[in-house]
Protein backbone atom coordinates (compact mmCIF):
# COMPACT_ATOMS: atom_id res chain seq x y z
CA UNK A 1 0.00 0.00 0.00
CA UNK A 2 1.30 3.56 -0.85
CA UNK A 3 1.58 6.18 1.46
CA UNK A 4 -0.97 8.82 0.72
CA UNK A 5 1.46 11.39 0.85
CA UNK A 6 2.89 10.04 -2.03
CA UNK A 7 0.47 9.02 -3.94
CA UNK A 8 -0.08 10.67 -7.22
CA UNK A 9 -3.30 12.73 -6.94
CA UNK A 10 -2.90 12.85 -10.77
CA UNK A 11 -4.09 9.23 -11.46
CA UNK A 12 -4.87 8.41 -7.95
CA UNK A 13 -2.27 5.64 -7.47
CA UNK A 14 -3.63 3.75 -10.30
CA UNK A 15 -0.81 4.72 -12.78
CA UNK A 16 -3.31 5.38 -15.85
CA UNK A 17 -5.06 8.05 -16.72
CA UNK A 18 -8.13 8.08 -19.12
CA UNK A 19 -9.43 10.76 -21.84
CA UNK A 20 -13.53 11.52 -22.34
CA UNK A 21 -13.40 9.09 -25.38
CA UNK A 22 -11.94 6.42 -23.03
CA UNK A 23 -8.97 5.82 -24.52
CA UNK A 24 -6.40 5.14 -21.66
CA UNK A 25 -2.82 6.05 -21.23
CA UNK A 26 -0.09 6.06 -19.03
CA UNK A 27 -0.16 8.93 -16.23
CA UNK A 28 2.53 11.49 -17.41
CA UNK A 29 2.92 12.84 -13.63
CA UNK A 30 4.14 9.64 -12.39
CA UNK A 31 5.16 7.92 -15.37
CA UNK A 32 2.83 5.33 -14.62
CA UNK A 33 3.94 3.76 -11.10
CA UNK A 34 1.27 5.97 -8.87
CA UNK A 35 4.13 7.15 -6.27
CA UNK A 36 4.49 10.80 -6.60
CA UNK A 37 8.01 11.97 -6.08
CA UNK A 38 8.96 15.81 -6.76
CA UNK A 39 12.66 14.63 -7.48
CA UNK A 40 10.70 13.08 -10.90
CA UNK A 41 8.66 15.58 -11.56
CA UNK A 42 8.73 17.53 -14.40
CA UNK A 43 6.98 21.01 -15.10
CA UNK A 44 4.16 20.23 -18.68
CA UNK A 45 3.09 23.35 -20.62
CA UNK A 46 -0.04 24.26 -20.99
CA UNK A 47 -2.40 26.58 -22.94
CA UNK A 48 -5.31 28.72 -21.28
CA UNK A 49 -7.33 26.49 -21.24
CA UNK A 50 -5.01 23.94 -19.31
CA UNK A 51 -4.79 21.56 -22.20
CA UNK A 52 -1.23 19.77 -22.57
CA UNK A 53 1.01 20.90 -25.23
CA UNK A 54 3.05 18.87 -27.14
């Protein structure tokens, strides 16, 4: 069991994230392993209306 202090509030702990259309991927603020840890995290771009740039 993870602590919940470092569990990725991202995903939940589950790893993968899903889109509205259902299509699943892996979580990119944990790179998939639910643990949280700001040593791995990395800052994502995003546009005004907080949408992920590529």
């Amino acid at each position: 069991m993870v602590d919940r202090n470092q569990q990725c509030k991202a995903c939940e702990g589950v790893g993968m994230l899903a889109d509205d259309e259902g299509w699943q991927y892996r979580c990119p603020v944990c790179n998939g392993d639910g643990i949280y840890s700001q040593t791995e995290a990395k800052v994502m771009s995003v546009d005004e209306n907080n949408r992920l740039l590529d």
